[in-house]
PDB file of N, CA and C in Angstrom:
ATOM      1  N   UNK A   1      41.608 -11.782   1.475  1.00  0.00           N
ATOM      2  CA  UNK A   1      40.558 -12.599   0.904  1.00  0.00           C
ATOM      3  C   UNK A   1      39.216 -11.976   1.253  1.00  0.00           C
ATOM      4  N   UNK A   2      38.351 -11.575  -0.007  1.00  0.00           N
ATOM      5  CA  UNK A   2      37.332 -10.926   0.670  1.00  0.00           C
ATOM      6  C   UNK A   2      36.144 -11.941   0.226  1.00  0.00           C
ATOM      7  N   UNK A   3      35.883 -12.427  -0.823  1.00  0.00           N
ATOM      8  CA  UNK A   3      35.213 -13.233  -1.476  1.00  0.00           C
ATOM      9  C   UNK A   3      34.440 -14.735  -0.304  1.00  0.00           C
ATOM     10  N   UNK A   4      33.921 -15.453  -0.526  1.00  0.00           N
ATOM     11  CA  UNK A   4      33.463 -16.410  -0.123  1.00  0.00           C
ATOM     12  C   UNK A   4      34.057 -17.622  -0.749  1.00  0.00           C
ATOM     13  N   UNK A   5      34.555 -18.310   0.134  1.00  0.00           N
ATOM     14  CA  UNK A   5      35.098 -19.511  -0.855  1.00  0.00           C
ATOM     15  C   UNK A   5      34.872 -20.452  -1.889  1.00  0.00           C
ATOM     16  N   UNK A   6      34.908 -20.653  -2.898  1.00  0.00           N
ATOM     17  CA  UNK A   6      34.259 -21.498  -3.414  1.00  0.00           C
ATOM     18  C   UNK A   6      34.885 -22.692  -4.423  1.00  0.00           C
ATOM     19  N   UNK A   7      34.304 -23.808  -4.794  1.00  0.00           N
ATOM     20  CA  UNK A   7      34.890 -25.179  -5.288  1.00  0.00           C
ATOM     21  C   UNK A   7      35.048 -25.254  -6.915  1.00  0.00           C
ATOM     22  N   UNK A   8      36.189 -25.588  -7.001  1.00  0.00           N
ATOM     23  CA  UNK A   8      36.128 -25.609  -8.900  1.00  0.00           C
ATOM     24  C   UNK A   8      35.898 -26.252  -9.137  1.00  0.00           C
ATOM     25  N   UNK A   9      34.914 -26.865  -8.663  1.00  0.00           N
ATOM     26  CA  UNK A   9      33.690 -27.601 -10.051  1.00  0.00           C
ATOM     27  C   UNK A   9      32.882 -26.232 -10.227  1.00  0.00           C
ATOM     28  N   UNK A  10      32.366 -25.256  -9.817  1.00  0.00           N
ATOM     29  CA  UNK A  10      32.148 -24.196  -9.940  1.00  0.00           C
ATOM     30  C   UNK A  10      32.383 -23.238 -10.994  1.00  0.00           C
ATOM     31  N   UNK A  11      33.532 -23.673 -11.738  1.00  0.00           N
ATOM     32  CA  UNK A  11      34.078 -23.014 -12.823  1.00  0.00           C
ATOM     33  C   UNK A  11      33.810 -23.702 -14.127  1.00  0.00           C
ATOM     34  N   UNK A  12      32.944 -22.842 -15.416  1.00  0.00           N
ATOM     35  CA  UNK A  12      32.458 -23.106 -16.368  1.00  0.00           C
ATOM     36  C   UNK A  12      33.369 -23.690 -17.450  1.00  0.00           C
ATOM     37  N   UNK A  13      34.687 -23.979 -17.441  1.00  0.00           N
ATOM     38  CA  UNK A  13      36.028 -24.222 -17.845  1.00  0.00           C
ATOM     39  C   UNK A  13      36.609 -25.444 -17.901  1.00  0.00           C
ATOM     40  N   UNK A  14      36.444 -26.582 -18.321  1.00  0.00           N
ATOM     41  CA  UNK A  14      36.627 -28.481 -17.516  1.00  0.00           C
ATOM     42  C   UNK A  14      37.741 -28.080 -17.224  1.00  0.00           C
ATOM     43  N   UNK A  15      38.799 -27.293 -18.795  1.00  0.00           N
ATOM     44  CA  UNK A  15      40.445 -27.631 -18.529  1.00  0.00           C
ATOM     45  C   UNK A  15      41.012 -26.564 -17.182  1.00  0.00           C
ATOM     46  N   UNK A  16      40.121 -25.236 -17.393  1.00  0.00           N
ATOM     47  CA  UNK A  16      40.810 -24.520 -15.841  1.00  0.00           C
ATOM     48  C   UNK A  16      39.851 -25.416 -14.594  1.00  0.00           C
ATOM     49  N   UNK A  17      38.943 -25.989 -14.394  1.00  0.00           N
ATOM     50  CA  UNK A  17      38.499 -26.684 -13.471  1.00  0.00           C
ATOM     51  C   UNK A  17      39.953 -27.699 -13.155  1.00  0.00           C
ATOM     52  N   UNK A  18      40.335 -28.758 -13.837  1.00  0.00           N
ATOM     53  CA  UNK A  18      41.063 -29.565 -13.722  1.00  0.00           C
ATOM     54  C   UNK A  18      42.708 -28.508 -12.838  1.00  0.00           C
ATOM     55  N   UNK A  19      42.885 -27.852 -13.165  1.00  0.00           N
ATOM     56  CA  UNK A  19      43.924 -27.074 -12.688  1.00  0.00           C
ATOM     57  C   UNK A  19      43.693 -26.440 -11.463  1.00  0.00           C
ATOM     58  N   UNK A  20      41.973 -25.996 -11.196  1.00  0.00           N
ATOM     59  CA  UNK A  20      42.195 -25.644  -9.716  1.00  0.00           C
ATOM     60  C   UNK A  20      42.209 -26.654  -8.526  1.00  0.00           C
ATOM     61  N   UNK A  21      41.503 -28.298  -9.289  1.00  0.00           N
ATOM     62  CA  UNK A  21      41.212 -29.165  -8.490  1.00  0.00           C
ATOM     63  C   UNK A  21      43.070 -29.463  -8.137  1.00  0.00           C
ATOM     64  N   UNK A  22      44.066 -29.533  -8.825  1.00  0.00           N
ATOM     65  CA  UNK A  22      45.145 -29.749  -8.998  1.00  0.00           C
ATOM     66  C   UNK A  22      45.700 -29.021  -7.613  1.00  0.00           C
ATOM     67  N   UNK A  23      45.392 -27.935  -7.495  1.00  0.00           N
ATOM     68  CA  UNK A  23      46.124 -26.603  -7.511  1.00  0.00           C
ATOM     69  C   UNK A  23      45.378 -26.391  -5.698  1.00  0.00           C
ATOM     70  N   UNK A  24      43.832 -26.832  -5.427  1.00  0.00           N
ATOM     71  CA  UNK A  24      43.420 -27.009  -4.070  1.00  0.00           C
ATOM     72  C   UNK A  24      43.678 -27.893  -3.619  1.00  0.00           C
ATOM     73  N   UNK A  25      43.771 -29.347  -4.289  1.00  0.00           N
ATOM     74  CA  UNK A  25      44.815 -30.216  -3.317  1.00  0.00           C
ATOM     75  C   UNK A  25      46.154 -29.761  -2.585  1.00  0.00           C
ATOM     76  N   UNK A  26      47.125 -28.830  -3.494  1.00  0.00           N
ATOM     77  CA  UNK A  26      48.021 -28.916  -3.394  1.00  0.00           C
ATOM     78  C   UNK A  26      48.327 -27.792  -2.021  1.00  0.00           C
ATOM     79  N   UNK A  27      47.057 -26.947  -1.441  1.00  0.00           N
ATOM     80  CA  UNK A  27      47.198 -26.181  -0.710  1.00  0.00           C
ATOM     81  C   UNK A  27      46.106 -24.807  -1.109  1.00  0.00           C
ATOM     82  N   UNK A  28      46.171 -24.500  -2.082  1.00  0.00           N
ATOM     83  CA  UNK A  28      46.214 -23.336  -3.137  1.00  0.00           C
ATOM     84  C   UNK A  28      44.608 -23.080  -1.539  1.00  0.00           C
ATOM     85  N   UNK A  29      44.068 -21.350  -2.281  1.00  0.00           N
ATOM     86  CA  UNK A  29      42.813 -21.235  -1.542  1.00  0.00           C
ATOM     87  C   UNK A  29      42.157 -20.670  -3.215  1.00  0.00           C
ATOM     88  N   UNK A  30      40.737 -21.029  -2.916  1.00  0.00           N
ATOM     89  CA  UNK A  30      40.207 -20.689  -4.477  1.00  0.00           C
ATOM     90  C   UNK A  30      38.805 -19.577  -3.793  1.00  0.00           C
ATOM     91  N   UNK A  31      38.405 -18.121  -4.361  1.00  0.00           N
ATOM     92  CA  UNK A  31      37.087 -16.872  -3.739  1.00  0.00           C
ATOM     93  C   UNK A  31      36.919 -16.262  -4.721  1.00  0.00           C
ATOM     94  N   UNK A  32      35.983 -16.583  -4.699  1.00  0.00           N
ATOM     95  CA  UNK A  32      34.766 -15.952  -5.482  1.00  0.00           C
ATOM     96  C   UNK A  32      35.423 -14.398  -5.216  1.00  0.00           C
ATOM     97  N   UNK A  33      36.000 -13.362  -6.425  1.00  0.00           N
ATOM     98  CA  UNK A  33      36.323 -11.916  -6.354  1.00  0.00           C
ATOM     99  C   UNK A  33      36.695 -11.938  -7.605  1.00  0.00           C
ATOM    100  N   UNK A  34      36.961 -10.412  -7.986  1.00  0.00           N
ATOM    101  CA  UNK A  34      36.807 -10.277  -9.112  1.00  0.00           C
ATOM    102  C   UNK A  34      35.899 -10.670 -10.727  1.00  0.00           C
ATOM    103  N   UNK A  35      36.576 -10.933 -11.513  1.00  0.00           N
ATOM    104  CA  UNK A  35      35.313 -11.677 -12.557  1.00  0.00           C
ATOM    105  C   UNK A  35      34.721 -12.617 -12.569  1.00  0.00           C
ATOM    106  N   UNK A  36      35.472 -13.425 -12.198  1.00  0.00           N
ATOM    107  CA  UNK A  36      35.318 -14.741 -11.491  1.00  0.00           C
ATOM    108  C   UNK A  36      35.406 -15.289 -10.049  1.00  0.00           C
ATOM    109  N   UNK A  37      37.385 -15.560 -10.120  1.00  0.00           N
ATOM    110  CA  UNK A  37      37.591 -15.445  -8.883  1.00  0.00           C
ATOM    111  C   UNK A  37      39.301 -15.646  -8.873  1.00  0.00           C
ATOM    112  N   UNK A  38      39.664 -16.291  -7.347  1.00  0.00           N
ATOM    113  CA  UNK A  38      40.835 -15.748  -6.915  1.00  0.00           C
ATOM    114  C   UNK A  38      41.378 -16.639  -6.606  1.00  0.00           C
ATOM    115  N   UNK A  39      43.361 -17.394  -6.802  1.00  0.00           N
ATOM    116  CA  UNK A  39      43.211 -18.293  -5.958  1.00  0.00           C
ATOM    117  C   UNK A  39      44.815 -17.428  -4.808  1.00  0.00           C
ATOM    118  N   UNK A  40      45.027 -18.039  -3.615  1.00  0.00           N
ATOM    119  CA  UNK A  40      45.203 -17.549  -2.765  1.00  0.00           C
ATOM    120  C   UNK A  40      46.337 -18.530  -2.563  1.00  0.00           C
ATOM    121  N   UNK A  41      47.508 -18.592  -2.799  1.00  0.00           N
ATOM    122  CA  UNK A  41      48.689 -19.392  -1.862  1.00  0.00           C
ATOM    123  C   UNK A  41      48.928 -20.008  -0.931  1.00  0.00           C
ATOM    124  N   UNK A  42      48.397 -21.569  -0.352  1.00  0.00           N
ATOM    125  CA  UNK A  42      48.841 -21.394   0.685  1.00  0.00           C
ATOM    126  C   UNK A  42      49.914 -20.810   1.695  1.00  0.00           C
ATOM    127  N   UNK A  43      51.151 -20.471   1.346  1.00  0.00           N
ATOM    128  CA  UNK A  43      51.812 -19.636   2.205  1.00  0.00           C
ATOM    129  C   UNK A  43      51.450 -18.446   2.888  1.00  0.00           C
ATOM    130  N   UNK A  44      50.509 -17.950   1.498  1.00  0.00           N
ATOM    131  CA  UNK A  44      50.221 -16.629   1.518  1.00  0.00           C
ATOM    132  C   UNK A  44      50.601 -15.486   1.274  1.00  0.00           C
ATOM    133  N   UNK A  45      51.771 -15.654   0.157  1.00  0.00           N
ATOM    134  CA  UNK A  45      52.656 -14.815  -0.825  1.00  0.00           C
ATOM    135  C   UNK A  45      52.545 -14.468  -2.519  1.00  0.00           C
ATOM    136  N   UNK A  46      50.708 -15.109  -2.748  1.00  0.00           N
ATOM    137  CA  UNK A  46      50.802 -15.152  -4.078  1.00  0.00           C
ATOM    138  C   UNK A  46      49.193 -15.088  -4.178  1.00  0.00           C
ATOM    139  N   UNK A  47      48.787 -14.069  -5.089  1.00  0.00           N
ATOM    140  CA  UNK A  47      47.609 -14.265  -5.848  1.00  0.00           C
ATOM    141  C   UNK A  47      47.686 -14.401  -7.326  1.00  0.00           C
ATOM    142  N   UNK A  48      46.536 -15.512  -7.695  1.00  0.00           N
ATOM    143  CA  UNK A  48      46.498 -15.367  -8.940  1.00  0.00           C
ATOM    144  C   UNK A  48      44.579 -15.315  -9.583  1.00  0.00           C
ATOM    145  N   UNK A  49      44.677 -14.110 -10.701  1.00  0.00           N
ATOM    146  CA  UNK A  49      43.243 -13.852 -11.243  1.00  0.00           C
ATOM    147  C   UNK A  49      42.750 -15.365 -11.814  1.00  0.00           C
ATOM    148  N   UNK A  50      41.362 -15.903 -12.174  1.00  0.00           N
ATOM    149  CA  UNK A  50      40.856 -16.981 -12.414  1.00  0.00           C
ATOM    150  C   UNK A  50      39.871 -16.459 -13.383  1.00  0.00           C
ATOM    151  N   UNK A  51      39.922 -16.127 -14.593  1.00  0.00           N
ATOM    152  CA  UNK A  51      38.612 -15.859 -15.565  1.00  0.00           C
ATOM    153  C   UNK A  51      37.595 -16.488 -15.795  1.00  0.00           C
ATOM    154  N   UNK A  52      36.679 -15.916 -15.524  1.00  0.00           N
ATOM    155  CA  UNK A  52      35.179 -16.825 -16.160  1.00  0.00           C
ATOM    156  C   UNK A  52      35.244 -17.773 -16.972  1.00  0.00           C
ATOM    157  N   UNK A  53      35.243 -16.447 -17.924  1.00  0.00           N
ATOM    158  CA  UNK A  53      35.366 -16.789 -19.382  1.00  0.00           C
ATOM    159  C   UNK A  53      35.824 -16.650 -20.221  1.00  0.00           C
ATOM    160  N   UNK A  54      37.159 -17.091 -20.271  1.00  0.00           N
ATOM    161  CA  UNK A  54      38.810 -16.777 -21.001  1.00  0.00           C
ATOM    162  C   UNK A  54      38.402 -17.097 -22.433  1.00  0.00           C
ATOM    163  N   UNK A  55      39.060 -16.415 -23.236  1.00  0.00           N
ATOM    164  CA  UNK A  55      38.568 -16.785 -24.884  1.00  0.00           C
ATOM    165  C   UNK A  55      39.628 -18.560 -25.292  1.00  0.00           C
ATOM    166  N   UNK A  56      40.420 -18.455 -24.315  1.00  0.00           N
ATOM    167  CA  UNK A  56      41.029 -19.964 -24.784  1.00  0.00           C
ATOM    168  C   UNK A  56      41.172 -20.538 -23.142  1.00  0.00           C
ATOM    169  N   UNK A  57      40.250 -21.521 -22.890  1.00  0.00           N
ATOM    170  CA  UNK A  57      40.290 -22.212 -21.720  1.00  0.00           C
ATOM    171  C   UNK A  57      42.000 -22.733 -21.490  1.00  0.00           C
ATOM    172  N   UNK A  58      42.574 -22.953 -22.017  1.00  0.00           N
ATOM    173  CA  UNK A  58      43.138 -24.047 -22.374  1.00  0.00           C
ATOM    174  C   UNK A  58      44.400 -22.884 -21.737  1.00  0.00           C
ATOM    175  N   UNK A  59      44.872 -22.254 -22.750  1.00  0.00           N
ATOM    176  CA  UNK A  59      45.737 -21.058 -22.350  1.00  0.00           C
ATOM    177  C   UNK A  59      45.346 -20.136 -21.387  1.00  0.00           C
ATOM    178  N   UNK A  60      44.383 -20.131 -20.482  1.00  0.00           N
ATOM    179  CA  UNK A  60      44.296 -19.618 -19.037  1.00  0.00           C
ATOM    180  C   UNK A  60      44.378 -20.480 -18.302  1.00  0.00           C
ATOM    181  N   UNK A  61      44.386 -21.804 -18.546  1.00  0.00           N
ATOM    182  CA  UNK A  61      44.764 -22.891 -17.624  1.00  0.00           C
ATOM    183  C   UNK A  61      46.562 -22.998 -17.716  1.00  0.00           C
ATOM    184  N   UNK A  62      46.589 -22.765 -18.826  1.00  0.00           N
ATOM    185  CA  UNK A  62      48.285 -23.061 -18.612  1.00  0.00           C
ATOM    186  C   UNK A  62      48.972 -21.518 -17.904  1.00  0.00           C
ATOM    187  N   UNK A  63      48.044 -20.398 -17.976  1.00  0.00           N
ATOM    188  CA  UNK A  63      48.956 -19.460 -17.193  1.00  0.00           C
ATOM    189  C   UNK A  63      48.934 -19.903 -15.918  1.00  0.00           C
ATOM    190  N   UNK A  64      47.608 -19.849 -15.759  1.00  0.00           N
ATOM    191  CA  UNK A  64      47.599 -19.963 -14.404  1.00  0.00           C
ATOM    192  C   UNK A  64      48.603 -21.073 -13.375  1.00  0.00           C
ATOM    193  N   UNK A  65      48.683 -22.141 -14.142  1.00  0.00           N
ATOM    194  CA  UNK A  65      49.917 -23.389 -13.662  1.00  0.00           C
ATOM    195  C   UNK A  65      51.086 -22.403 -13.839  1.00  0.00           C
ATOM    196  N   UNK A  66      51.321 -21.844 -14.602  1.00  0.00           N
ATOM    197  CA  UNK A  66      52.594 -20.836 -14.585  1.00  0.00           C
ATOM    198  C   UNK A  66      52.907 -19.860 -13.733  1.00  0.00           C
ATOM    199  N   UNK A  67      51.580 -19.341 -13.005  1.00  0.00           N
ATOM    200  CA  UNK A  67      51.951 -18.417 -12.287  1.00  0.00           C
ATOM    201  C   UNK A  67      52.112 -19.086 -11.073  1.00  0.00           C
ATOM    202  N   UNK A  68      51.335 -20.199 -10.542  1.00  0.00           N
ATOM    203  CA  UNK A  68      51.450 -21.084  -9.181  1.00  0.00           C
ATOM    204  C   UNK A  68      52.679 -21.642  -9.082  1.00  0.00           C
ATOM    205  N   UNK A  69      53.693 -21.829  -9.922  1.00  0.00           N
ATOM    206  CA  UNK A  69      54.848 -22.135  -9.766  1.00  0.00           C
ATOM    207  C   UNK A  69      56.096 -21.041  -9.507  1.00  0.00           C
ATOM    208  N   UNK A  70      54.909 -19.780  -9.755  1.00  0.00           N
ATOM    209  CA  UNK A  70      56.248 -18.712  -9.050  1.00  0.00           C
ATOM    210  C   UNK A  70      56.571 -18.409  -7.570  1.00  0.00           C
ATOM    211  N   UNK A  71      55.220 -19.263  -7.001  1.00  0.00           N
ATOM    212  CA  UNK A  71      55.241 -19.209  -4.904  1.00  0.00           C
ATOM    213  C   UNK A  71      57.057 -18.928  -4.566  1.00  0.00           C
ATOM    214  N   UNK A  72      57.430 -18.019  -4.515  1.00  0.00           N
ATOM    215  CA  UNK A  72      58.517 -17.316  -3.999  1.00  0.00           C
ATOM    216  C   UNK A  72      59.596 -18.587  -3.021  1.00  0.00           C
ATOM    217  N   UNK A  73      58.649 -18.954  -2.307  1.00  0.00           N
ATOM    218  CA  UNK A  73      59.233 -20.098  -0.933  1.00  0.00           C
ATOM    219  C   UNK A  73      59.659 -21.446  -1.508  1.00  0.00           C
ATOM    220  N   UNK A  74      60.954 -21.603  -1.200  1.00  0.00           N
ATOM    221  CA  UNK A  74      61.276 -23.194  -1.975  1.00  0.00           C
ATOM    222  C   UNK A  74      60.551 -24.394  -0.937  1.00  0.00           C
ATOM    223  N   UNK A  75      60.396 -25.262  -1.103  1.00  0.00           N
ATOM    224  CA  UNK A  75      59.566 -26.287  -1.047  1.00  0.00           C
ATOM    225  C   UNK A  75      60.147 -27.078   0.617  1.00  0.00           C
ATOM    226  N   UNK A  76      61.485 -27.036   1.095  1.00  0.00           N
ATOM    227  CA  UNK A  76      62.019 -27.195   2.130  1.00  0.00           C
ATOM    228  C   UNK A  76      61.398 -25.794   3.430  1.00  0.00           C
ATOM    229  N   UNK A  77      61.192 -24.734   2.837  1.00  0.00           N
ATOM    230  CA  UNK A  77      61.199 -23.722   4.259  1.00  0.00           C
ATOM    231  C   UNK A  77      60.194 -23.748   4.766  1.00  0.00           C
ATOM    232  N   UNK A  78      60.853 -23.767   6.278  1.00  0.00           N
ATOM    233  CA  UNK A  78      59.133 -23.985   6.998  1.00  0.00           C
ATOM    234  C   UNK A  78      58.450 -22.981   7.181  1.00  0.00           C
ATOM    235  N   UNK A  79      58.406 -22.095   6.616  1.00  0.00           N
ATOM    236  CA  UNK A  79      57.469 -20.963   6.489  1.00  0.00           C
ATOM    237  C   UNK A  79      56.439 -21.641   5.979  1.00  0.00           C
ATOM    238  N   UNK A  80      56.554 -22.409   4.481  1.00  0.00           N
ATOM    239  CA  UNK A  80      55.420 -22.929   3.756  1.00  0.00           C
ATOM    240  C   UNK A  80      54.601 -23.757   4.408  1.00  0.00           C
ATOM    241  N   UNK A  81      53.534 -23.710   4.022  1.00  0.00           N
ATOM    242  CA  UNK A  81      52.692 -24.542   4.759  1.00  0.00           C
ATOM    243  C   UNK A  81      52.878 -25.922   4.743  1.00  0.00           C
ATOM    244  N   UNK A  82      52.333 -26.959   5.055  1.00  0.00           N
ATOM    245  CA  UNK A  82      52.039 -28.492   4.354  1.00  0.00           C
ATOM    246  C   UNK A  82      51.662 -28.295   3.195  1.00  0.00           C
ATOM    247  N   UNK A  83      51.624 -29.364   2.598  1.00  0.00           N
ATOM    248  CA  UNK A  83      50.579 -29.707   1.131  1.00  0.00           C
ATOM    249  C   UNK A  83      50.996 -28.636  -0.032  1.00  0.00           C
ATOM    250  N   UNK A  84      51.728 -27.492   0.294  1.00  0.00           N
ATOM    251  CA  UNK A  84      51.959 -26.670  -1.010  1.00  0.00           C
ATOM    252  C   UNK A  84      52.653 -26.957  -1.890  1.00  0.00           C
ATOM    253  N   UNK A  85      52.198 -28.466  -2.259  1.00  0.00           N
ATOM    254  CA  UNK A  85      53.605 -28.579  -3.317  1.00  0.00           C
ATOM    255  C   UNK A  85      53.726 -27.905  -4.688  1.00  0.00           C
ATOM    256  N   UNK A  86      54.614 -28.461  -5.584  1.00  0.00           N
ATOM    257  CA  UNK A  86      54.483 -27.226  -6.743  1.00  0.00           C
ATOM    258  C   UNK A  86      54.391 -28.395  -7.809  1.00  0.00           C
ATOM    259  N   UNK A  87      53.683 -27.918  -9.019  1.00  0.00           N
ATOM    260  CA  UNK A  87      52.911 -28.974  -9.742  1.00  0.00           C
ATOM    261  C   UNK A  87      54.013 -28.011 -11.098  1.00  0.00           C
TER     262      UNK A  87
END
């Protein structure tokens, strides 16, 4: 994580806003890197890119829920953190 952390209300996007608010409850970490920014796994086995300014809000919100559901760790191992649940 090199970025500075930062809050998705931050993101110019309502429908990817709504998905990171989803997605930082659930554990997730959200930094300012790259075009936008980054969100970070809580386990700590998964990044996923966050676009500015995706040409379809809507369909970068649904990848992104797609890719947060690939966290490797099933939902019982205590490797995972608290709170990482999978949406």
């Amino acid at each position: 994580m090199t970025g500075k952390e930062v809050s998705p209300a931050d993101h110019p996007d309502k429908v990817i806003r709504k998905v990171l608010k989803e997605l930082r409850q659930a554990g997730w970490k959200l930094h300012k890197e790259g075009h936008w920014g980054r969100l970070y796994c809580g386990c700590g086995c998964l990044t996923i890119p966050v676009p500015g300014t995706p040409k379809s809000g809507e369909q970068a919100a649904h990848r992104i829920r797609w890719q947060a559901r690939s966290c490797p760790l099933p939902e019982d191992d205590p490797r995972r953190r608290p709170g990482d649940a999978r949406r």
